[in-house]
Each structure stands twice: as structure tokens, then as C-alpha cells.
PDB file of N, CA and C in Angstrom:
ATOM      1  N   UNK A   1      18.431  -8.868  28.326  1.00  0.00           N
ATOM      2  CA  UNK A   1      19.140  -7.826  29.072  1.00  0.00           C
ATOM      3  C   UNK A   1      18.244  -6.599  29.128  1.00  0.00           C
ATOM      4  N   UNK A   2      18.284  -6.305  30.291  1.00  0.00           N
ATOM      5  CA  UNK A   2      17.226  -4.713  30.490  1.00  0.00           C
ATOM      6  C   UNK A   2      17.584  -3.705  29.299  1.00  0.00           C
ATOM      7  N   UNK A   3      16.914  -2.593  29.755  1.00  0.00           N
ATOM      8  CA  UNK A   3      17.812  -1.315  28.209  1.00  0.00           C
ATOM      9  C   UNK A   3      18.339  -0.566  29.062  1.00  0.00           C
ATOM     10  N   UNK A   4      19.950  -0.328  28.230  1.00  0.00           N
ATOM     11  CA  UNK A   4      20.689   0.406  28.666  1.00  0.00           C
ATOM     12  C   UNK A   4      20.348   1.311  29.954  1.00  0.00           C
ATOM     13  N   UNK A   5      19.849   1.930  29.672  1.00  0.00           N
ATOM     14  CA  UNK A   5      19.444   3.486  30.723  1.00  0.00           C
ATOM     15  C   UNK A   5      18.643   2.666  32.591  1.00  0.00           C
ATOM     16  N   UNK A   6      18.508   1.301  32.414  1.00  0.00           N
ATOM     17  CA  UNK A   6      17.804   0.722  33.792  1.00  0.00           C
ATOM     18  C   UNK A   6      19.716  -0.018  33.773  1.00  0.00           C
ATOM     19  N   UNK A   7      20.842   0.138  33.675  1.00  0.00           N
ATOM     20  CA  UNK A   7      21.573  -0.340  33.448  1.00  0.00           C
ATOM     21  C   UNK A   7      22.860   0.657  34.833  1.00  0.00           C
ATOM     22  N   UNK A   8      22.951   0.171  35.649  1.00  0.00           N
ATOM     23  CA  UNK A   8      24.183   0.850  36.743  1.00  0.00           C
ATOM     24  C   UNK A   8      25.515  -0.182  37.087  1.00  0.00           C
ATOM     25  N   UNK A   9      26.718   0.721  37.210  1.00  0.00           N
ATOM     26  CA  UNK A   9      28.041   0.882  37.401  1.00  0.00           C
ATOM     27  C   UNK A   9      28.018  -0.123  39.000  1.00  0.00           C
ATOM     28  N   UNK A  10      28.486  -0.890  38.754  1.00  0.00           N
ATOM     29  CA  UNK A  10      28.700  -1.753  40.148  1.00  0.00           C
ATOM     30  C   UNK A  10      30.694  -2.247  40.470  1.00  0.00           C
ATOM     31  N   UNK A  11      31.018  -1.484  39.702  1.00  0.00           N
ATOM     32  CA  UNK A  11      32.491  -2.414  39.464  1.00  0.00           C
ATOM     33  C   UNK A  11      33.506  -1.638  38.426  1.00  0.00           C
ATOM     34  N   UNK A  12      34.316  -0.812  38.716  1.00  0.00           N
ATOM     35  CA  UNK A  12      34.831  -0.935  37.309  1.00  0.00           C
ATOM     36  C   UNK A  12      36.696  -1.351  38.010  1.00  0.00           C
ATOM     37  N   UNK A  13      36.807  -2.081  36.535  1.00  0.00           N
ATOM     38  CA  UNK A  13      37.996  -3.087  36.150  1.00  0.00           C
ATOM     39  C   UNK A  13      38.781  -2.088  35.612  1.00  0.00           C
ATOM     40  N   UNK A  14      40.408  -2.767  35.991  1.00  0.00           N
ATOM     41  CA  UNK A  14      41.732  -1.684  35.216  1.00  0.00           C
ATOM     42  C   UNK A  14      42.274  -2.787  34.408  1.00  0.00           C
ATOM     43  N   UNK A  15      41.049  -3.595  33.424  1.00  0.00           N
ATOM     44  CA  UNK A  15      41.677  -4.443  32.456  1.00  0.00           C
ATOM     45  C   UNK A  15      40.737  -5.745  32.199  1.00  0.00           C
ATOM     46  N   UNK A  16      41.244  -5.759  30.617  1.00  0.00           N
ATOM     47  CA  UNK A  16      40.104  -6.231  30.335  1.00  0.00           C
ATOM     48  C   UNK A  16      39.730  -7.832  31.128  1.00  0.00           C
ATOM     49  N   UNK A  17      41.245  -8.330  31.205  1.00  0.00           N
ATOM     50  CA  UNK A  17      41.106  -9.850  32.288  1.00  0.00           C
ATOM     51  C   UNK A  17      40.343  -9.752  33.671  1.00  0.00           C
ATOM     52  N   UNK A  18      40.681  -8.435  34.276  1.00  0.00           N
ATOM     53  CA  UNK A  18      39.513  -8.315  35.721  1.00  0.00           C
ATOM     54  C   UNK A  18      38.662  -8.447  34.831  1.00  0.00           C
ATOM     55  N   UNK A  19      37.609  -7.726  34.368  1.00  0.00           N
ATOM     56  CA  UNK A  19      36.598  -7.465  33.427  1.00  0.00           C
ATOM     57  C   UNK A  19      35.561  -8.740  33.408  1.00  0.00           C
ATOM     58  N   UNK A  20      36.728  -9.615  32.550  1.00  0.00           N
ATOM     59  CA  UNK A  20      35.812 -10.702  32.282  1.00  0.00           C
ATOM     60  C   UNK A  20      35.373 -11.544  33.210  1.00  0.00           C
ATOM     61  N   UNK A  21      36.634 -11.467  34.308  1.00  0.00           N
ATOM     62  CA  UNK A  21      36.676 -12.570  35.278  1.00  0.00           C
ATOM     63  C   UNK A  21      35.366 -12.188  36.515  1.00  0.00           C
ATOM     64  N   UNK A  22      34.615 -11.240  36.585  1.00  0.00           N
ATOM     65  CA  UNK A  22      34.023 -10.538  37.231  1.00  0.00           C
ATOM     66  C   UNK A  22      32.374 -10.523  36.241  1.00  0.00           C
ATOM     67  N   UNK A  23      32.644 -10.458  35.259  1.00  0.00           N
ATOM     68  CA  UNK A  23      31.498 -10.597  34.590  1.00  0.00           C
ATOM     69  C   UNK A  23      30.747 -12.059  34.521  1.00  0.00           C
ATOM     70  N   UNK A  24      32.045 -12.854  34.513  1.00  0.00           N
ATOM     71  CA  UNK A  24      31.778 -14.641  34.348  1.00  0.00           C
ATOM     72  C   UNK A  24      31.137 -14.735  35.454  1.00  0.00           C
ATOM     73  N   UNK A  25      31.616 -14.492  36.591  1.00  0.00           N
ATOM     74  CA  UNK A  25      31.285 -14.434  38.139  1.00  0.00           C
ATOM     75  C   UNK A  25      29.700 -14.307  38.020  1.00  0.00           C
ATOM     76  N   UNK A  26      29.690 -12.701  38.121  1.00  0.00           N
ATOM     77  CA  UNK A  26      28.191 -12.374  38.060  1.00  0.00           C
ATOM     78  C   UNK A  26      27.096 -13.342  37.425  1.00  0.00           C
ATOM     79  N   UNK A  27      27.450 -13.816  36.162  1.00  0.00           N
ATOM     80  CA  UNK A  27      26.740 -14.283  35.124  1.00  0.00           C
ATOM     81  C   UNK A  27      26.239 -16.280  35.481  1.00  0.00           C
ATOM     82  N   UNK A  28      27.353 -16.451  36.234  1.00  0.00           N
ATOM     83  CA  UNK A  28      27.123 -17.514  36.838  1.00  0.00           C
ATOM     84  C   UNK A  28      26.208 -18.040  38.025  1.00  0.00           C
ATOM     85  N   UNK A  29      26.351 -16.456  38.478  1.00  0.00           N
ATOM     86  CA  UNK A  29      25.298 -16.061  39.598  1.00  0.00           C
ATOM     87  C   UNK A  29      23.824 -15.573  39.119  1.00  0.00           C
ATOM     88  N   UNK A  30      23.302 -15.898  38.196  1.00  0.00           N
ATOM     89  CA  UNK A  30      22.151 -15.562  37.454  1.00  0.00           C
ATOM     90  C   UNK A  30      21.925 -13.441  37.324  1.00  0.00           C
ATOM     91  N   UNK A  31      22.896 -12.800  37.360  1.00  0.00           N
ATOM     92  CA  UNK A  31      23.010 -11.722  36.926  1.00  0.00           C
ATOM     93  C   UNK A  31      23.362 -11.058  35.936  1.00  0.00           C
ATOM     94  N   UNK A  32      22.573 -10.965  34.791  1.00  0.00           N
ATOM     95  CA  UNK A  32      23.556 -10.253  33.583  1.00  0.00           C
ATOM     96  C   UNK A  32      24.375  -9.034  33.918  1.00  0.00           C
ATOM     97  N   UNK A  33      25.251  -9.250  32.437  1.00  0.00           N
ATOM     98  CA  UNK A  33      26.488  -8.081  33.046  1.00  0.00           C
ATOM     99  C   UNK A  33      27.043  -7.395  31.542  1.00  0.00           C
ATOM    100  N   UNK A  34      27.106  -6.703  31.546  1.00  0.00           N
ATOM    101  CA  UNK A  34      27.736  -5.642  30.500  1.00  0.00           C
ATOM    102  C   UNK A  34      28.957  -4.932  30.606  1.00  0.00           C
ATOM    103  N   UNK A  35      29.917  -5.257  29.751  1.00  0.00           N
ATOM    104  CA  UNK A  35      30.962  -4.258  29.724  1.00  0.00           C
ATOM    105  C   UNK A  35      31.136  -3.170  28.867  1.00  0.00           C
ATOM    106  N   UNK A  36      31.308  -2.151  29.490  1.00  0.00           N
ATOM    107  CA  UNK A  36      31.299  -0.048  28.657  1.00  0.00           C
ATOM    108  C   UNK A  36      33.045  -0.505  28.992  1.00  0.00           C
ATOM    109  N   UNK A  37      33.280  -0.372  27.826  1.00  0.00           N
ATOM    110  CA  UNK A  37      34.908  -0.025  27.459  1.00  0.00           C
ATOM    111  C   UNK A  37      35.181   1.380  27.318  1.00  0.00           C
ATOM    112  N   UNK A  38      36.184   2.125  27.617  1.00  0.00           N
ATOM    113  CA  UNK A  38      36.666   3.143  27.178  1.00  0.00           C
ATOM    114  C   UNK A  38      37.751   2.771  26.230  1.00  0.00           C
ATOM    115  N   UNK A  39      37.142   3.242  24.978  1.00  0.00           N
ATOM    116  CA  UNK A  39      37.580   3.008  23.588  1.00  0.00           C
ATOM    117  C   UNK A  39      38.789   3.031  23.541  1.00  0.00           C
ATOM    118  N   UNK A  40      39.746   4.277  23.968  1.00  0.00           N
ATOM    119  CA  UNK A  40      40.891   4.536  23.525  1.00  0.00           C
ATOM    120  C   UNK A  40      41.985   3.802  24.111  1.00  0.00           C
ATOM    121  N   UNK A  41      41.405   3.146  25.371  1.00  0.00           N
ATOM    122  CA  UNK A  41      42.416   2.410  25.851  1.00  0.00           C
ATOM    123  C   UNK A  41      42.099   0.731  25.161  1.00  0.00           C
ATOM    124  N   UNK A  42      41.212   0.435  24.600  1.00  0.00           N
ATOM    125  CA  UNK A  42      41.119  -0.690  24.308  1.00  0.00           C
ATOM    126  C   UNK A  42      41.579  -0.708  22.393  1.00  0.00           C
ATOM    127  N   UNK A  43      41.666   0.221  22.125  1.00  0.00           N
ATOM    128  CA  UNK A  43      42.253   0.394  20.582  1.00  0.00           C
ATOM    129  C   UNK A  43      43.567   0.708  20.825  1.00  0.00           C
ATOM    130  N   UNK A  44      44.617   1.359  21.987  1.00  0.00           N
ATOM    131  CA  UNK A  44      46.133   1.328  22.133  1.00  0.00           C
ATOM    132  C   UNK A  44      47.060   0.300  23.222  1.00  0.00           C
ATOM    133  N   UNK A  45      46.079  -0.185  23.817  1.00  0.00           N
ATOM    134  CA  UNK A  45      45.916  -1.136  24.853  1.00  0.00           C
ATOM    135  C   UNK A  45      46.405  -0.498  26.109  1.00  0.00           C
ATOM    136  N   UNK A  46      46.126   0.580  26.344  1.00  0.00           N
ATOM    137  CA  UNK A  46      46.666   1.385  27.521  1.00  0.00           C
ATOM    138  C   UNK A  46      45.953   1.561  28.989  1.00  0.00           C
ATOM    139  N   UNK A  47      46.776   1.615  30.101  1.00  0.00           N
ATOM    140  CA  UNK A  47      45.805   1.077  31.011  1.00  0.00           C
ATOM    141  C   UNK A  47      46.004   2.167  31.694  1.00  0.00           C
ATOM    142  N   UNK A  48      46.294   3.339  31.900  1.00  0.00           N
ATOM    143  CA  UNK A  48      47.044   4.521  32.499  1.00  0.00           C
ATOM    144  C   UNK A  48      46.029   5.611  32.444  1.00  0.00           C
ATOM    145  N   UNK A  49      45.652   6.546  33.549  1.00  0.00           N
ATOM    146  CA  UNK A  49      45.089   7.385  33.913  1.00  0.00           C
ATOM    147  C   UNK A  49      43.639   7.062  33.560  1.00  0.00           C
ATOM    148  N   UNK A  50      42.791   5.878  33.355  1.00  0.00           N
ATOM    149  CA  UNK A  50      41.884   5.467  33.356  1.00  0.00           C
ATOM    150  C   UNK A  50      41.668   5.205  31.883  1.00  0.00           C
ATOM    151  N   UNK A  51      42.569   5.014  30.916  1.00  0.00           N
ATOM    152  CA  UNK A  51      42.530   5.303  29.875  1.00  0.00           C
ATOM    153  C   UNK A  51      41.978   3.738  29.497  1.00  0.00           C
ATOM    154  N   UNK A  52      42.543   2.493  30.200  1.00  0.00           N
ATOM    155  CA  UNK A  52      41.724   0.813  30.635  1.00  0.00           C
ATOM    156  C   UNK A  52      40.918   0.613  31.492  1.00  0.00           C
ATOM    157  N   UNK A  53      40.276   1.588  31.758  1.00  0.00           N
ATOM    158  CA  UNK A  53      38.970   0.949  32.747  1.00  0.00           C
ATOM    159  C   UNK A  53      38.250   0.588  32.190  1.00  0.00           C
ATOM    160  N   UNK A  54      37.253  -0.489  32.334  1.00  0.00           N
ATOM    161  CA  UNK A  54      36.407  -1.220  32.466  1.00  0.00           C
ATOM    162  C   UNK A  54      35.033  -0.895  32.997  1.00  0.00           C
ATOM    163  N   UNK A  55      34.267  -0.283  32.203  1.00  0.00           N
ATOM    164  CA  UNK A  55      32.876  -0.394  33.482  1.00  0.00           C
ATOM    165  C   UNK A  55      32.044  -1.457  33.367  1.00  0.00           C
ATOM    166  N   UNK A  56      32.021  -2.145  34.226  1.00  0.00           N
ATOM    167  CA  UNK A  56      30.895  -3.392  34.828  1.00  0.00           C
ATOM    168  C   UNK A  56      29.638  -3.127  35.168  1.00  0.00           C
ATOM    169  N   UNK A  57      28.505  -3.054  34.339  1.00  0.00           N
ATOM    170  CA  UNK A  57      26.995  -2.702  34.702  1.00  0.00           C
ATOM    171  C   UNK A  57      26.167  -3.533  34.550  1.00  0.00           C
ATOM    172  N   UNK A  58      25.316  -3.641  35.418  1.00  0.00           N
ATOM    173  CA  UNK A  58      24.267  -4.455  35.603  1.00  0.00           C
ATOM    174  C   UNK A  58      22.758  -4.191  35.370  1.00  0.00           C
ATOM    175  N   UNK A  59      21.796  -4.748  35.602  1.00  0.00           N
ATOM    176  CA  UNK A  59      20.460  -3.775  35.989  1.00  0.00           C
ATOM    177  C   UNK A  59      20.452  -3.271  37.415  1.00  0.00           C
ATOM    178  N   UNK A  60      19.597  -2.434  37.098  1.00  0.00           N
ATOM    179  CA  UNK A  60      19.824  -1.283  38.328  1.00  0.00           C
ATOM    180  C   UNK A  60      19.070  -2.108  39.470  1.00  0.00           C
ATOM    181  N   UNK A  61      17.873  -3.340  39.447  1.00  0.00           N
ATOM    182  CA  UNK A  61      17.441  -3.983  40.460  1.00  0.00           C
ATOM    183  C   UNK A  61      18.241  -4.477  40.805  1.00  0.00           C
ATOM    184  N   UNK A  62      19.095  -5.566  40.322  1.00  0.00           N
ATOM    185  CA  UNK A  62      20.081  -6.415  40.372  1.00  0.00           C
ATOM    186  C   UNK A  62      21.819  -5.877  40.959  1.00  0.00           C
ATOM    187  N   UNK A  63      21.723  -4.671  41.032  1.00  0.00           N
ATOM    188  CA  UNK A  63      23.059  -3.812  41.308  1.00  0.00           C
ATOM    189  C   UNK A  63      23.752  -4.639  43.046  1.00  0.00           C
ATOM    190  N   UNK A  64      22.361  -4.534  43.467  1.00  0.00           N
ATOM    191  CA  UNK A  64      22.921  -4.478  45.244  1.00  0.00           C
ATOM    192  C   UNK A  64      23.481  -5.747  45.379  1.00  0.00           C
ATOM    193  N   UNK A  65      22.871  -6.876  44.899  1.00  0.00           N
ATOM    194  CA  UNK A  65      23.192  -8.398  44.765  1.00  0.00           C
ATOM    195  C   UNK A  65      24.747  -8.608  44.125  1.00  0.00           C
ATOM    196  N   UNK A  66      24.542  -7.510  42.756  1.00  0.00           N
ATOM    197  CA  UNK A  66      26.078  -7.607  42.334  1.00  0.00           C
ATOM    198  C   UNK A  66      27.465  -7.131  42.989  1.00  0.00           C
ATOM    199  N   UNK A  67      26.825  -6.313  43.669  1.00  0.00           N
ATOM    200  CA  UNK A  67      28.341  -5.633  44.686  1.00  0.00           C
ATOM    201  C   UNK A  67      28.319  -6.439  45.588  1.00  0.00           C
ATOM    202  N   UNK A  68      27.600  -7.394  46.403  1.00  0.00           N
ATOM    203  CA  UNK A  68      27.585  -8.371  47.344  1.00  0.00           C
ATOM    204  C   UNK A  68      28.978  -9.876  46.549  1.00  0.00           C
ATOM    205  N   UNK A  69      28.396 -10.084  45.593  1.00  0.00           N
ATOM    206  CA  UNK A  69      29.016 -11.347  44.775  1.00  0.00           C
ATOM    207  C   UNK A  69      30.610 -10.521  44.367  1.00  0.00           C
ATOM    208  N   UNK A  70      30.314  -9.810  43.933  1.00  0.00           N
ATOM    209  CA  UNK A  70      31.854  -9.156  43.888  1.00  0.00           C
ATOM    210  C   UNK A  70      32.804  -9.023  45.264  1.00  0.00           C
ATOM    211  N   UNK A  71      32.156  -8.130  46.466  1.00  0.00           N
ATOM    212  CA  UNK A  71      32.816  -7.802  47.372  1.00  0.00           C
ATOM    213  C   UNK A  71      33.745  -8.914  47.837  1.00  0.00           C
ATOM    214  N   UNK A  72      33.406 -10.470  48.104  1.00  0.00           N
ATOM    215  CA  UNK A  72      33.996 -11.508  48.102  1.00  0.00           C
ATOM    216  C   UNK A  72      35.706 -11.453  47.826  1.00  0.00           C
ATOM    217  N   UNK A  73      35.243 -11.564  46.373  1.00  0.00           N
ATOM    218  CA  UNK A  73      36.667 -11.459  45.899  1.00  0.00           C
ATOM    219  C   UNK A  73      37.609 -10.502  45.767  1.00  0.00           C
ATOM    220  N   UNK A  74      36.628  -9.341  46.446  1.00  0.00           N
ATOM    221  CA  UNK A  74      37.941  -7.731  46.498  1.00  0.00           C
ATOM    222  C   UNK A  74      38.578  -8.440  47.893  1.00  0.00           C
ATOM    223  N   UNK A  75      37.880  -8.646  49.350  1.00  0.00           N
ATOM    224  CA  UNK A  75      38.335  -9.213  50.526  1.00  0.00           C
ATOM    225  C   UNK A  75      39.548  -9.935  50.153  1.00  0.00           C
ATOM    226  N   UNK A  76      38.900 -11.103  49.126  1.00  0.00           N
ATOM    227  CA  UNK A  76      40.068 -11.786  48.860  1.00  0.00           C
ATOM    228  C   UNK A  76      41.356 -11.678  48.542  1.00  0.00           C
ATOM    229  N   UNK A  77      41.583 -10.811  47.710  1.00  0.00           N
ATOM    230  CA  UNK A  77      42.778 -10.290  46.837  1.00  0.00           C
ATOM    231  C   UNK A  77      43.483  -9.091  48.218  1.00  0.00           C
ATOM    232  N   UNK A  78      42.736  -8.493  48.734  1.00  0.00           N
ATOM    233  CA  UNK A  78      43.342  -7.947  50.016  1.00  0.00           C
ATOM    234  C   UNK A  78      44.095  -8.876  50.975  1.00  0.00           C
ATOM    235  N   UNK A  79      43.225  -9.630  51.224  1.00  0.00           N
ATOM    236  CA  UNK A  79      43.855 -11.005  52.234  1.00  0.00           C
ATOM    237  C   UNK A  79      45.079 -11.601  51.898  1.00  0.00           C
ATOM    238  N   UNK A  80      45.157 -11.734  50.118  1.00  0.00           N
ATOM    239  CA  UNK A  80      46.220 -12.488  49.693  1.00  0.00           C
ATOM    240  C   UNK A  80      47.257 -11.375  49.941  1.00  0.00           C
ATOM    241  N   UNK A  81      47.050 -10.411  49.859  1.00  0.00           N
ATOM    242  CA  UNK A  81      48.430  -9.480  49.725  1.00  0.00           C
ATOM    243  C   UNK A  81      48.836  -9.382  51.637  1.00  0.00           C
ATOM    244  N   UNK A  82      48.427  -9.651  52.274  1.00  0.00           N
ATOM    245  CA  UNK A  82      48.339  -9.371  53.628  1.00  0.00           C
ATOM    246  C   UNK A  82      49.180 -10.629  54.226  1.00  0.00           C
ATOM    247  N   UNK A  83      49.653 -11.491  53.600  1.00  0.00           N
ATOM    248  CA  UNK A  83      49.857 -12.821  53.441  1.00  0.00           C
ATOM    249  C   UNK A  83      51.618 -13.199  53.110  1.00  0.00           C
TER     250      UNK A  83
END
């Protein structure tokens, strides 16, 4: 995995199940992926005023590829609700 600081925000999740399911994704797609938790929601399990977000980071070469493999499945989840 690159070091931290070559490391950018492509995604962030309101829980830890998006999270993973988005990271598996990537990772399957030959992209490593890192999750930055915000602590306080993951020690009270709270998902409210950003208190469960999720940040999804990648390497910063690898970023543009990752919002491509993601965008997919945001379409998707729009479509389903449209439905």
C-alpha cells in the first residue's frame, strides 16, 4: 500500500457495510483501499451528522479508476429507487 499522504478520498460511506462492500469492489478490481473511520461514531455506533462516515481512500494515481468502478453502483442504487 502507498504511504498514507500519496493516499486520496474517492468515496465516503454512511456505514461501515457500504464501506466494506465498496472496498471489496475496488480490491477486486486490482485497487487497494483503505478505510479512515471517524472514531466516535464507530466506538457508539452512531451514524448521525457524520458522526458514521466512512472515508474510502485510495492512492492518489489510482483515485480516477476508483471513482469510475464505484460510479457503477451509485447509478445503480438510483435506478433501483426509480423503480
Amino acid at each position: 500500500m502507498a504511504k498514507r499522504k500519496h493516499l486520496v478520498v474517492v468515496h465516503i460511506a454512511q456505514g461501515e457495510l457500504e464501506a466494506s462492500v465498496i472496498k471489496s469492489h475496488l480490491e477486486c478490481e486490482g485497487i487497494p483501499a483503505v478505510l479512515q473511520y471517524e472514531s466516535v461514531g464507530r466506538v457508539f455506533g452512531l451514524t448521525v451528522d457524520g458522526l458514521g462516515e466512512i472515508r474510502i481512500l485510495v492512492p492518489q494515481e489510482l483515485a480516477e479508476r476508483a471513482k469510475e468502478v464505484i460510479k457503477p453502483r451509485e447509478l445503480g442504487e438510483a435506478g433501483d429507487e426509480a423503480m
